[in-house]
C-alpha atoms as a PDB file:
ATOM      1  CA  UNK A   1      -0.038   0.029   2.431  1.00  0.00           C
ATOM      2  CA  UNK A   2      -2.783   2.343   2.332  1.00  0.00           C
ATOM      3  CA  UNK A   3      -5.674   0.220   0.582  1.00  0.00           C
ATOM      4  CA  UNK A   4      -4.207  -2.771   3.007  1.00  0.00           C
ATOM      5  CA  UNK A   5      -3.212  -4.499  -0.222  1.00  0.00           C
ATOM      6  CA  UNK A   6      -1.127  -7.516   1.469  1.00  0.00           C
ATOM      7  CA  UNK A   7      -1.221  -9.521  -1.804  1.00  0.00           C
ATOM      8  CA  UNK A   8       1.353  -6.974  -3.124  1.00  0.00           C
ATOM      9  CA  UNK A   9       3.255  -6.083  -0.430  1.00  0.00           C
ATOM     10  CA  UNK A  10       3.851  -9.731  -0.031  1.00  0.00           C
ATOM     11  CA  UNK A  11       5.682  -9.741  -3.132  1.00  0.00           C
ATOM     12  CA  UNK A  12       7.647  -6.627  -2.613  1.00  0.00           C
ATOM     13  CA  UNK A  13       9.165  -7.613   0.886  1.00  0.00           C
ATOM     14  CA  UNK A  14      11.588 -10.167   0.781  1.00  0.00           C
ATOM     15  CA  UNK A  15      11.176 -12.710   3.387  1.00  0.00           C
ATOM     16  CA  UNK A  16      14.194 -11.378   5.354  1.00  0.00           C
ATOM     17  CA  UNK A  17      12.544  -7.627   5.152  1.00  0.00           C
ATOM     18  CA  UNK A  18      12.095  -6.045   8.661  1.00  0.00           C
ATOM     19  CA  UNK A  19      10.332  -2.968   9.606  1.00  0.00           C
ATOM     20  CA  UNK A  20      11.529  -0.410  12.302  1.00  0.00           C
ATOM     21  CA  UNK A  21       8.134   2.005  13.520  1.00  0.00           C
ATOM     22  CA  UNK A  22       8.386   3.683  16.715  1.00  0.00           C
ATOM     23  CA  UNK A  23       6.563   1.357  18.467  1.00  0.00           C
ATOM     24  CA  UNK A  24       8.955  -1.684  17.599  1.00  0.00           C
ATOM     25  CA  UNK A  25      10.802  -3.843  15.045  1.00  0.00           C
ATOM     26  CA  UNK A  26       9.665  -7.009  13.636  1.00  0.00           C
ATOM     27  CA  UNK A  27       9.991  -9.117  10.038  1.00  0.00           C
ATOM     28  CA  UNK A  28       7.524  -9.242   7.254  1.00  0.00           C
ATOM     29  CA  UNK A  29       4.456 -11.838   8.213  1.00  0.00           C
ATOM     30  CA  UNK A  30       3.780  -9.707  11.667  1.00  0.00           C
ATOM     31  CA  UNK A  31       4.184  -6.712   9.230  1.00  0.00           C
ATOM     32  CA  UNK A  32       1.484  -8.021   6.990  1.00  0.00           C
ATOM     33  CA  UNK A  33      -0.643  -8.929   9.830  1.00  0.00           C
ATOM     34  CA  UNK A  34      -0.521  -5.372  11.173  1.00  0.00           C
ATOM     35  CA  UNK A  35      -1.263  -3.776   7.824  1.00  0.00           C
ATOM     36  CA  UNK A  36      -4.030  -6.089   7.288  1.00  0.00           C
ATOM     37  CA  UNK A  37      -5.938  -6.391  10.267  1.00  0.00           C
ATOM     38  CA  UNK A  38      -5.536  -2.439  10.572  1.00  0.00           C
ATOM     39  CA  UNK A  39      -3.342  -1.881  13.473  1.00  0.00           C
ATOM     40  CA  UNK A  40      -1.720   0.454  11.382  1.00  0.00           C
ATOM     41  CA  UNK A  41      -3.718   2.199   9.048  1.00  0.00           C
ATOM     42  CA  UNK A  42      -1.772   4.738   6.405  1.00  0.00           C
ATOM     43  CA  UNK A  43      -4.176   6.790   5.534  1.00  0.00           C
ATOM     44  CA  UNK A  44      -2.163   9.918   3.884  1.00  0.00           C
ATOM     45  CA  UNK A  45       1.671  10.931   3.611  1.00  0.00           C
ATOM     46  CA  UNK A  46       2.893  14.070   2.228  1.00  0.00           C
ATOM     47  CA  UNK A  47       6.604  13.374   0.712  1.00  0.00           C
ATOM     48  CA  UNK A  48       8.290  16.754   0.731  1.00  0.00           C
ATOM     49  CA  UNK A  49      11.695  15.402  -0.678  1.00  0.00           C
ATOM     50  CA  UNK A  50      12.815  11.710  -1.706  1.00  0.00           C
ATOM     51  CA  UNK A  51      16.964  11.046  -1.776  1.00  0.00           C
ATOM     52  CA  UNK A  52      18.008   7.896  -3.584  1.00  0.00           C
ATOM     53  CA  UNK A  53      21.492   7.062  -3.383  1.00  0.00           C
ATOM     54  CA  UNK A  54      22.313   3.745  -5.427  1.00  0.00           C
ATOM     55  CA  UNK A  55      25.180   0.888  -4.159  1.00  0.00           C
ATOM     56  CA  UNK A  56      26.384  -2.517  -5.245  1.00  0.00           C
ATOM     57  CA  UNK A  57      26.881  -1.985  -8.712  1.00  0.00           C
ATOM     58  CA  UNK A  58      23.122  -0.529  -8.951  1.00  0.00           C
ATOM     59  CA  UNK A  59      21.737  -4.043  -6.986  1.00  0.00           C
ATOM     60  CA  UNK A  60      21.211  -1.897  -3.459  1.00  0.00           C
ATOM     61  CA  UNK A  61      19.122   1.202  -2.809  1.00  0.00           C
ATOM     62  CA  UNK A  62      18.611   3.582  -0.520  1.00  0.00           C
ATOM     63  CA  UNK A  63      15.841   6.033  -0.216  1.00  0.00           C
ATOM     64  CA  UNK A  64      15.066   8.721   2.217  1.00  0.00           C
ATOM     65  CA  UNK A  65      11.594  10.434   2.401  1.00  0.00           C
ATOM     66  CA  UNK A  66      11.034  13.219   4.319  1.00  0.00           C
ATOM     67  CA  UNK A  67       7.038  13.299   4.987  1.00  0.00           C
ATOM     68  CA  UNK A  68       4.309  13.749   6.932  1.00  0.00           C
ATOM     69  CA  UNK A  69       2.107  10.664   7.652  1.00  0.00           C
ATOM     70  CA  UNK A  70      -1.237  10.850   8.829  1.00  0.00           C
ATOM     71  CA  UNK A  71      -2.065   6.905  10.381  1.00  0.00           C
ATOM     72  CA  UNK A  72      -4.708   5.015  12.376  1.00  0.00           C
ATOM     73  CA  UNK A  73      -2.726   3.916  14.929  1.00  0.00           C
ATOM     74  CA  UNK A  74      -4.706   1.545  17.995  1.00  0.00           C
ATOM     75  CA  UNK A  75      -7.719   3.051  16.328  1.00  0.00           C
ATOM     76  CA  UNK A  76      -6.033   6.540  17.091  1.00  0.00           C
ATOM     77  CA  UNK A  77      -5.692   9.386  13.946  1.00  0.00           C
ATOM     78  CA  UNK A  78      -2.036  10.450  14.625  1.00  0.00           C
ATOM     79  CA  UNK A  79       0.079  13.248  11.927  1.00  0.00           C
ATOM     80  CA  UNK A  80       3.780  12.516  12.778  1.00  0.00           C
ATOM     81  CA  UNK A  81       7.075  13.987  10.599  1.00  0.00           C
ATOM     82  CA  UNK A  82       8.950  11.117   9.727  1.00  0.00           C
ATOM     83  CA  UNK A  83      12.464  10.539   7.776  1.00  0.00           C
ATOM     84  CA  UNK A  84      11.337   6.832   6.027  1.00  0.00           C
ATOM     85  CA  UNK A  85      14.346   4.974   5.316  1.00  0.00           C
ATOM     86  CA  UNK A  86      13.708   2.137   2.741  1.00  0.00           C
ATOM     87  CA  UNK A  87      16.113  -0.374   1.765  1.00  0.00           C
ATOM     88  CA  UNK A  88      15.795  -2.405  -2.037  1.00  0.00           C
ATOM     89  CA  UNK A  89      17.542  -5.026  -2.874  1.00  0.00           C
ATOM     90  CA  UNK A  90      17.898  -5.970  -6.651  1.00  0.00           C
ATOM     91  CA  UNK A  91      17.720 -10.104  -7.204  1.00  0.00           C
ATOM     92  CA  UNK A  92      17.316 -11.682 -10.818  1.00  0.00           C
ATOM     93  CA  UNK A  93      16.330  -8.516 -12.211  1.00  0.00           C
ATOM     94  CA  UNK A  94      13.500  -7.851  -9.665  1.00  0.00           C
ATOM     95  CA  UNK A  95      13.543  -5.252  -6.459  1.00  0.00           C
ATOM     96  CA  UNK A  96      12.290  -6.380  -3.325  1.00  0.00           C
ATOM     97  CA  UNK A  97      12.122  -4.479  -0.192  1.00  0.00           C
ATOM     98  CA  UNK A  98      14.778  -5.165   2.571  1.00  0.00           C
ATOM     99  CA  UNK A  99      14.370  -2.583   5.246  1.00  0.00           C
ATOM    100  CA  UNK A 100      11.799  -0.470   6.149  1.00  0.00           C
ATOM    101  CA  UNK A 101      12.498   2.198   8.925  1.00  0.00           C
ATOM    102  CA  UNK A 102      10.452   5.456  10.329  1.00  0.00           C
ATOM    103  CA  UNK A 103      12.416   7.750  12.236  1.00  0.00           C
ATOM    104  CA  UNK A 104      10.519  10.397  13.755  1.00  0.00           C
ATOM    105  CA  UNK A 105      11.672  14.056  13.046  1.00  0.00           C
ATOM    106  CA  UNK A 106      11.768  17.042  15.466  1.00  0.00           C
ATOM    107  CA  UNK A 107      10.393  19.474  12.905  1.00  0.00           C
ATOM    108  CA  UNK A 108       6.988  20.490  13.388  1.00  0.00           C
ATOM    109  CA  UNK A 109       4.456  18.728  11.164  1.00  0.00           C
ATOM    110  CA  UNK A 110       4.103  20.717   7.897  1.00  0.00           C
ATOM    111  CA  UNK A 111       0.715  19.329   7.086  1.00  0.00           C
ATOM    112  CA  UNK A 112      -1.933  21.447   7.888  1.00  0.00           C
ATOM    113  CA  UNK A 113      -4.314  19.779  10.419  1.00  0.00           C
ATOM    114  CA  UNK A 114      -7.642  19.662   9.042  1.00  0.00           C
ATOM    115  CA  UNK A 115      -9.418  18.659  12.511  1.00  0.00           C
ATOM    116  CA  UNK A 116      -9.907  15.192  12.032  1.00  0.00           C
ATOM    117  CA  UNK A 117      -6.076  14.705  12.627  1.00  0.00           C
ATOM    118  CA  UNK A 118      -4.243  14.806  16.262  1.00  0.00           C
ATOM    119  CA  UNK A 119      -0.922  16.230  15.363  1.00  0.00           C
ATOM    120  CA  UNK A 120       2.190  14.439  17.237  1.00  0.00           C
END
């Protein structure tokens, strides 16, 4: 998502994929058109702990990433703490993305602002 690589991410999201950020939901071709025009621009995260838990005889899972995302946002630097839920689904032996959702924590961004970064 960072290097805006839509090729890719095209194959990873399934067509059904959708994408909770705070400032909506929506499926995958408005997500790719967002992440390539720039709308939203990831430009760092800092993962502090990653949880898989695995369903569905080993076909469904279920990650949560605690980070800290630093994103162009409207053409806005933003830092935000986020709990990233993301969703795989396993399909003739290949894993493609079903959900994608960033919940906003109430702890205080970890990541040390550098002063290019406005810290939400």
């Amino acid at each position: 998502m960072a290097d805006k690589n839509v090729d890719s991410l095209n194959v990873l999201f399934d067509d059904k994929c959708m994408f909770t950020h705070m400032g909506g939901t929506w499926g995958k071709q408005p997500e790719l058109e967002t992440i390539k025009s720039g709308g939203i621009w990831y430009k760092k995260a800092v993962v502090y702990s990653v949880k898989v838990n695995m369903f569905n005889d080993n076909n469904t899972a279920v990650l949560l990433n605690d980070i800290d995302l630093v994103a162009e946002v409207g053409g806005r630097i933003v830092t935000s703490a986020f709990m990233v839920t993301e969703v795989y689904i396993k399909e003739n032996g290949k894993w493609k993305m079903g959900q994608l959702t960033f919940s906003h924590l109430l702890r205080p961004v970890k990541l040390k602002n550098d002063g290019n970064n406005n810290n939400q």
